[in-house]
PDB file of N, CA and C in Angstrom:
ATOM      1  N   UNK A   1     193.034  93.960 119.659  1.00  0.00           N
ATOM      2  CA  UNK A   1     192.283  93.113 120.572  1.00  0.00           C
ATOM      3  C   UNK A   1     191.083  93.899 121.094  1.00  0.00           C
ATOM      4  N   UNK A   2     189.899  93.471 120.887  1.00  0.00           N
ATOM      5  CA  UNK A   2     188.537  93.677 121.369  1.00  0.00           C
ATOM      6  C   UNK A   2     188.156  93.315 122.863  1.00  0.00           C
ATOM      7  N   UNK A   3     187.432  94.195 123.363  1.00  0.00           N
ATOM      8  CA  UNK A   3     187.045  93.672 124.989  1.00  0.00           C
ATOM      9  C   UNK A   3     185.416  94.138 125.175  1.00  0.00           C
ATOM     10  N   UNK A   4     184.828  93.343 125.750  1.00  0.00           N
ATOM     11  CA  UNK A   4     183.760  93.508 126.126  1.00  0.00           C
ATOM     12  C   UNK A   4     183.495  93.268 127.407  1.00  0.00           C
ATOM     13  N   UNK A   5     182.760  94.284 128.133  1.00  0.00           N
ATOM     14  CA  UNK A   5     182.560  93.928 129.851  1.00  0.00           C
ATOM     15  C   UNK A   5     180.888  93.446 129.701  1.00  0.00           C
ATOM     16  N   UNK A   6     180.108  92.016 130.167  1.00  0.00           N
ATOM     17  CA  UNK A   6     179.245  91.628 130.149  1.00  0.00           C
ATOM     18  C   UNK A   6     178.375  92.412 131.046  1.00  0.00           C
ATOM     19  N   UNK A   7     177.010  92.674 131.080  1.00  0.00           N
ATOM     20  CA  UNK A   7     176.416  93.562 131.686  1.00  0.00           C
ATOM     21  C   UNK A   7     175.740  91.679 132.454  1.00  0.00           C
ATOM     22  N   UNK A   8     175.041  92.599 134.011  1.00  0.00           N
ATOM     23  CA  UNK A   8     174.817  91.241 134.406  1.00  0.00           C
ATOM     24  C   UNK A   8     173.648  90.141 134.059  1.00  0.00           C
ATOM     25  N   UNK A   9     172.587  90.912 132.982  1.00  0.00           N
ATOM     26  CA  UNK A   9     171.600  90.062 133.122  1.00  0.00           C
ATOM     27  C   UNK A   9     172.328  89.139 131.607  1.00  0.00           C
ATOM     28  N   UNK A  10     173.071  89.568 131.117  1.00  0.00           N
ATOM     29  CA  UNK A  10     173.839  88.439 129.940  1.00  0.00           C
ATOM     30  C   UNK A  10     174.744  87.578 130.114  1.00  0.00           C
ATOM     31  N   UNK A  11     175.086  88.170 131.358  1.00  0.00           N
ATOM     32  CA  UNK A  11     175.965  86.879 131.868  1.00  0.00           C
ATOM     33  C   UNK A  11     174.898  85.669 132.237  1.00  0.00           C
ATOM     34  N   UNK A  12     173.803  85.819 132.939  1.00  0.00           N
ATOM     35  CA  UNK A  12     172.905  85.121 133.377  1.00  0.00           C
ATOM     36  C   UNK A  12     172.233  84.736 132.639  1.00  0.00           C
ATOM     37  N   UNK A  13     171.896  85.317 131.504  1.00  0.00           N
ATOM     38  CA  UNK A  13     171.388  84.637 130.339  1.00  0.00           C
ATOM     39  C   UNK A  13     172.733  83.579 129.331  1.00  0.00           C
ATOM     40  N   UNK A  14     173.817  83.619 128.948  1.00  0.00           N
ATOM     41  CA  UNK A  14     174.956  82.851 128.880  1.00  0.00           C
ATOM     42  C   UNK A  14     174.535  81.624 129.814  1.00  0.00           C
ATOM     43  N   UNK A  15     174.929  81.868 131.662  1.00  0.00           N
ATOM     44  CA  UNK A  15     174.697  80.634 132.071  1.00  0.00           C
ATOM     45  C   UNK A  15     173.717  79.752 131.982  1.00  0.00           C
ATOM     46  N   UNK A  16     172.721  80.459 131.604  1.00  0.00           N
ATOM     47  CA  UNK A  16     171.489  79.770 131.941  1.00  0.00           C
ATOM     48  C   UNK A  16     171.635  78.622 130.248  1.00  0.00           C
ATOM     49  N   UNK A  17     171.933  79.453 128.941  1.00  0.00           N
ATOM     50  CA  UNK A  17     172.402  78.387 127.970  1.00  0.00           C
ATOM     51  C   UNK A  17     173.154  77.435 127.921  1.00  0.00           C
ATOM     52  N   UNK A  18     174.341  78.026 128.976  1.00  0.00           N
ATOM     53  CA  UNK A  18     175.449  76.989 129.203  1.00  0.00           C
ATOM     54  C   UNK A  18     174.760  75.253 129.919  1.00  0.00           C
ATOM     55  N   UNK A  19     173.631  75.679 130.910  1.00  0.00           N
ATOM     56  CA  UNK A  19     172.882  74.986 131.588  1.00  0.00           C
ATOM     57  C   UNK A  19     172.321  73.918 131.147  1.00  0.00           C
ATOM     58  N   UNK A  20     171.863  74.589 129.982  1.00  0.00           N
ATOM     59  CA  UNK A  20     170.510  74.391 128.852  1.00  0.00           C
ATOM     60  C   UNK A  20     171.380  73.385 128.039  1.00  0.00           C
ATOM     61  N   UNK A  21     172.669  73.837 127.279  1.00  0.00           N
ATOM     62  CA  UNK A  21     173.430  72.846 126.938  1.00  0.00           C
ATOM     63  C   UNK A  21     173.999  71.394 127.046  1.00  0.00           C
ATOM     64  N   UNK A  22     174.439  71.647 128.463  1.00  0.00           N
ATOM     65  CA  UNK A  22     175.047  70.845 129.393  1.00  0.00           C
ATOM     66  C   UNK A  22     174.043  69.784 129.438  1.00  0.00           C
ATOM     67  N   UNK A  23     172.328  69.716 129.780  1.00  0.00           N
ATOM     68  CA  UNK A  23     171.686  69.182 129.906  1.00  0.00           C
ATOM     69  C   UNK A  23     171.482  68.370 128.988  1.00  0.00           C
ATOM     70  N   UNK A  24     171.512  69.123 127.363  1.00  0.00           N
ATOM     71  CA  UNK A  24     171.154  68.064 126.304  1.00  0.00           C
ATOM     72  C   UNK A  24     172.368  67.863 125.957  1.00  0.00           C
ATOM     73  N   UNK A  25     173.365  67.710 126.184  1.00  0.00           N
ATOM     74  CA  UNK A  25     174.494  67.559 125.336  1.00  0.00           C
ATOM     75  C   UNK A  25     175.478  66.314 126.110  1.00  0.00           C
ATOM     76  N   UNK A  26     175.808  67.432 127.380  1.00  0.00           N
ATOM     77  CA  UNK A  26     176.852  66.642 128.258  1.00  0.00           C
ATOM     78  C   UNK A  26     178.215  66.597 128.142  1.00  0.00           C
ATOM     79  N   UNK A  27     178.155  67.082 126.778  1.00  0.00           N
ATOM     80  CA  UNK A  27     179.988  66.982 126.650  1.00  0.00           C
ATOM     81  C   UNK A  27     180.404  68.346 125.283  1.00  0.00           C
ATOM     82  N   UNK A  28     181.009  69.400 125.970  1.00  0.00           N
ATOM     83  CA  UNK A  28     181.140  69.854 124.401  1.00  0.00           C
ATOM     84  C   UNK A  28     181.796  69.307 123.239  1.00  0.00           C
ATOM     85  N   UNK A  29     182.592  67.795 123.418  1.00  0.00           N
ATOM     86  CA  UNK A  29     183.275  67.102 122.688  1.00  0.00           C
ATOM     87  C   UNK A  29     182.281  66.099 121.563  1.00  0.00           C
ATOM     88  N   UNK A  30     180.410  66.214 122.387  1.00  0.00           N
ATOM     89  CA  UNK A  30     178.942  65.574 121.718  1.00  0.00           C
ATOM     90  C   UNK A  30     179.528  65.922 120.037  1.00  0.00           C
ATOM     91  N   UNK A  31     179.383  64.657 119.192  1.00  0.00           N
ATOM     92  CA  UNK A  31     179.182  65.280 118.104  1.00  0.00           C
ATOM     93  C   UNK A  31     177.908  66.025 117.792  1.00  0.00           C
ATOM     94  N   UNK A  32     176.915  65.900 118.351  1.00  0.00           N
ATOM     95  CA  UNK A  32     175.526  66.611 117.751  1.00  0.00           C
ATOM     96  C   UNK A  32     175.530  68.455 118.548  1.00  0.00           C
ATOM     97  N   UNK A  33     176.943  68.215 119.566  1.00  0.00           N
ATOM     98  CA  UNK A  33     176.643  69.435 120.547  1.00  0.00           C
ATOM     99  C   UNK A  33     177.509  70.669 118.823  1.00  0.00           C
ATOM    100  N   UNK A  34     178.634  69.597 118.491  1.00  0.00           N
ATOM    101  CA  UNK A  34     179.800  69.786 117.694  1.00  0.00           C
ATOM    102  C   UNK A  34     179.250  70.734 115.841  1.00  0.00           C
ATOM    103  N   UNK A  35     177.649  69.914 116.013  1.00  0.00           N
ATOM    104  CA  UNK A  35     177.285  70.186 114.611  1.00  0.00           C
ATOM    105  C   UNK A  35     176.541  71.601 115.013  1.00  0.00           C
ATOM    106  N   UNK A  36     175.915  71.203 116.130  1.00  0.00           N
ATOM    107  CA  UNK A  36     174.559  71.956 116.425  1.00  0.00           C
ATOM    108  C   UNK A  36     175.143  73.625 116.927  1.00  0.00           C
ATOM    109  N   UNK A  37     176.518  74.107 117.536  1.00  0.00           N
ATOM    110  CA  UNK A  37     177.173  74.558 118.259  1.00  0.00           C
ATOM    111  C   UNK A  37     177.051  76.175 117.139  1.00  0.00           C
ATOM    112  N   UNK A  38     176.963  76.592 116.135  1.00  0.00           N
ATOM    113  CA  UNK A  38     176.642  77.390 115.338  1.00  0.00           C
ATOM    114  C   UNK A  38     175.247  78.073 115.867  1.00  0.00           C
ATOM    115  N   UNK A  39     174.842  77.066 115.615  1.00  0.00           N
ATOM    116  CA  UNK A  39     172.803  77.515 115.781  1.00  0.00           C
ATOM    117  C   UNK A  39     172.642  78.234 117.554  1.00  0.00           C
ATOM    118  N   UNK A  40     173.327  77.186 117.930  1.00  0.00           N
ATOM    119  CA  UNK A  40     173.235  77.534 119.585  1.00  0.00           C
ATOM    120  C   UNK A  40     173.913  79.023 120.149  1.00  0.00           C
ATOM    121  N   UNK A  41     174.709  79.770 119.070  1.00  0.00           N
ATOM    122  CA  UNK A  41     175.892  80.497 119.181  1.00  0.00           C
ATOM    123  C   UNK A  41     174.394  81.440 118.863  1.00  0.00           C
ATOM    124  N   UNK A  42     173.488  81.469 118.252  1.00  0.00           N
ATOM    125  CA  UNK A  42     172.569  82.556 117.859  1.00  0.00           C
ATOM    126  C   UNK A  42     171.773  83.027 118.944  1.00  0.00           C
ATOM    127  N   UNK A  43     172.157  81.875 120.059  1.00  0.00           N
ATOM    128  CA  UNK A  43     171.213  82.285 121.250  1.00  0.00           C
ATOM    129  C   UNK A  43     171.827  83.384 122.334  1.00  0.00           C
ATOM    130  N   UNK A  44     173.150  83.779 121.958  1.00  0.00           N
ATOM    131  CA  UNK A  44     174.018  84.633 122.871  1.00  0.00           C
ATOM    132  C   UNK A  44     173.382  86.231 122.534  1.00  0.00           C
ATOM    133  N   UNK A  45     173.185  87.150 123.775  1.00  0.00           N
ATOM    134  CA  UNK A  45     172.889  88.486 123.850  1.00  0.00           C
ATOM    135  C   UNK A  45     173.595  88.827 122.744  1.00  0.00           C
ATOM    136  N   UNK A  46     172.583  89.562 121.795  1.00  0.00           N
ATOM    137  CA  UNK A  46     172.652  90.199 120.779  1.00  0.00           C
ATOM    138  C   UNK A  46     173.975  91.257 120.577  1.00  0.00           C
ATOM    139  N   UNK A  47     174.365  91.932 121.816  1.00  0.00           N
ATOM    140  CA  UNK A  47     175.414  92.941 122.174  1.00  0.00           C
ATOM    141  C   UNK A  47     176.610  91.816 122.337  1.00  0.00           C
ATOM    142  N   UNK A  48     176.869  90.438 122.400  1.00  0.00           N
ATOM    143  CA  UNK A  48     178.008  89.705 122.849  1.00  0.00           C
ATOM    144  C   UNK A  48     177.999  88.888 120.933  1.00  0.00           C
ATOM    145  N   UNK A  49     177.060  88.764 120.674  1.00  0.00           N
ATOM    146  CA  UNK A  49     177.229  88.437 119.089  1.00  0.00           C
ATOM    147  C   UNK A  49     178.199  89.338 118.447  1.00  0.00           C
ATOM    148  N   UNK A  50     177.335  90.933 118.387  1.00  0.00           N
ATOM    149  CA  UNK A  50     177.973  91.908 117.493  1.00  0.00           C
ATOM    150  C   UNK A  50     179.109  91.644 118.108  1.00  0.00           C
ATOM    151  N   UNK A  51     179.732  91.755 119.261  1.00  0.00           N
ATOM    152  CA  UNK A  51     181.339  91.921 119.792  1.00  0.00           C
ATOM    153  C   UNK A  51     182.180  90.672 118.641  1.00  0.00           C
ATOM    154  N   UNK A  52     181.350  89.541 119.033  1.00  0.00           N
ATOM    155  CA  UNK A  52     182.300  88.609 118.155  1.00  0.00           C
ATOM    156  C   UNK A  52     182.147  87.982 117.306  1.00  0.00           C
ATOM    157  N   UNK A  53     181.352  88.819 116.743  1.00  0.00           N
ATOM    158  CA  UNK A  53     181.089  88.957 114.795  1.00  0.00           C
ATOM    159  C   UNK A  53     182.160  89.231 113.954  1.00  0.00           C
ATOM    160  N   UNK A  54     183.159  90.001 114.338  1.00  0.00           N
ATOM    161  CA  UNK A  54     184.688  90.363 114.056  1.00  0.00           C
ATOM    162  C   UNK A  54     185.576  89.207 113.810  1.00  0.00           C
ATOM    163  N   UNK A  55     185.343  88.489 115.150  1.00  0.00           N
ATOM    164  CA  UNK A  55     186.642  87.201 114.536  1.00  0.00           C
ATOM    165  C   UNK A  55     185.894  86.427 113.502  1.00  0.00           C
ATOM    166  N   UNK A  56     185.156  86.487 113.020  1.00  0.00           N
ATOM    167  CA  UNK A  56     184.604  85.801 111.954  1.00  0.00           C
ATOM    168  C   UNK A  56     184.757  86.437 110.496  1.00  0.00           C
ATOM    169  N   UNK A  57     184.142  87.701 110.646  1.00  0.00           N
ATOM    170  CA  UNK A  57     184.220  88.516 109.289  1.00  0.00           C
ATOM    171  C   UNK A  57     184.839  89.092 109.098  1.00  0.00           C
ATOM    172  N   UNK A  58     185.971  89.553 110.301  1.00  0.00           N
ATOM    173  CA  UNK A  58     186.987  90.730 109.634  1.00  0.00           C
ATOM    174  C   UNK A  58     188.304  90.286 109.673  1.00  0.00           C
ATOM    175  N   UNK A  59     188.316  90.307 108.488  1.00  0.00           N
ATOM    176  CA  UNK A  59     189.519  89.846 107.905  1.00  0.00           C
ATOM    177  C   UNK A  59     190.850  90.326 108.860  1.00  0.00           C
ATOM    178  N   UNK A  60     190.744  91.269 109.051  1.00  0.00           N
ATOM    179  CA  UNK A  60     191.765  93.025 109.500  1.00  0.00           C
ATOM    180  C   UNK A  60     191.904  92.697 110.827  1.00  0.00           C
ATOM    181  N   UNK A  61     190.421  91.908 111.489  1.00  0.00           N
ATOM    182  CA  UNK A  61     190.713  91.806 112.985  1.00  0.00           C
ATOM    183  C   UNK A  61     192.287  91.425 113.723  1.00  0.00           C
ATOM    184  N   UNK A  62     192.616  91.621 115.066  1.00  0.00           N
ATOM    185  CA  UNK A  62     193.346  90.841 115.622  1.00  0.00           C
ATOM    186  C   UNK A  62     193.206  89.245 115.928  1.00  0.00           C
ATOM    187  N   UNK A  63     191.649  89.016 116.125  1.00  0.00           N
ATOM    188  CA  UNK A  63     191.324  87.543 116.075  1.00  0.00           C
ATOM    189  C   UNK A  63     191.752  87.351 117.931  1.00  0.00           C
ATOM    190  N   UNK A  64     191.280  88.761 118.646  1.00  0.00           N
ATOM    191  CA  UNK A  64     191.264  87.830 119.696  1.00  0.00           C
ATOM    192  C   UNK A  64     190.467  88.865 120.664  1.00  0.00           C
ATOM    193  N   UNK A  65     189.157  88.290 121.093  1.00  0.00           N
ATOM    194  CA  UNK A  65     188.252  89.105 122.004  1.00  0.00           C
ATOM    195  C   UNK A  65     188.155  88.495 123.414  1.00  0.00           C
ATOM    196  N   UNK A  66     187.913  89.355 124.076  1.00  0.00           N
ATOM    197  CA  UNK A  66     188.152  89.103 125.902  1.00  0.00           C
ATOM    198  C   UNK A  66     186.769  89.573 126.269  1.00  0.00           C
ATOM    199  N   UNK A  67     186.200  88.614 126.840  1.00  0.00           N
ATOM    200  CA  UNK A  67     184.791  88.812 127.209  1.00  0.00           C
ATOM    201  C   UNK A  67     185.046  89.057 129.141  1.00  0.00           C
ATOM    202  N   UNK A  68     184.892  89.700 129.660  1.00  0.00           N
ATOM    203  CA  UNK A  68     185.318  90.224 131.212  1.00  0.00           C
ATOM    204  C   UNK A  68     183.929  90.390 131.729  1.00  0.00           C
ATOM    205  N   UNK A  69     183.906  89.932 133.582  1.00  0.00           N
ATOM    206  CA  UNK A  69     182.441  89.950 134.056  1.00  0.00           C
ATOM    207  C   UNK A  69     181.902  88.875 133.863  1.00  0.00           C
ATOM    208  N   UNK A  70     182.161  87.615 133.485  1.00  0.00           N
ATOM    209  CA  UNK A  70     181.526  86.504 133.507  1.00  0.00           C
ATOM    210  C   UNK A  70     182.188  85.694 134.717  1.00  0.00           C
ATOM    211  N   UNK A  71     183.026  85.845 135.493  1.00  0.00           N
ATOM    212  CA  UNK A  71     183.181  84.784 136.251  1.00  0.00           C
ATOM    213  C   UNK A  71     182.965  86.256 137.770  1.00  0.00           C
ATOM    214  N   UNK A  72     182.409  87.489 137.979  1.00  0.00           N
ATOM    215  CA  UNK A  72     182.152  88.332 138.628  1.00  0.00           C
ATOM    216  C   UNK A  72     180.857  87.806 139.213  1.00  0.00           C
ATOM    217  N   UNK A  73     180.195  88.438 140.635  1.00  0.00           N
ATOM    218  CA  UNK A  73     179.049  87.633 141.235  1.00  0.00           C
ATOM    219  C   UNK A  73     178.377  88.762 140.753  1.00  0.00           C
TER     220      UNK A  73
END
């Protein structure tokens, strides 16, 4: 199991997509949020990608990363 502690200006950049989302979407259940949700995943801090680039490509992984510091003020 992988852990990453969010540094704070990526957390704030996260919410601010989450925001950004929410606005055009409204539901993460949107089918267009559903198709589009890949592309949108490219917009996450470059350092929170690499972290969970693993459950995708590595085979070997545990398949389970803990992102910590996002719900911190």
């Amino acid at each position: 199991m992988d852990t990453i502690d969010l540094f704070r200006d990526e957390k704030d950049e996260i919410v601010k997509i989450i925001k950004d989302l929410d606005k055009k979407y409204g539901s993460a259940s949107s089918q267009n949020f559903v198709q589009n949700a890949p592309l949108h995943a490219m917009e996450l801090p470059r350092r929170v990608r690499a972290s969970l680039a693993p459950l995708k490509y590595d085979e070997e992984h545990a398949g389970i990363t803990i992102c910590r510091g996002f719900l911190s003020t």
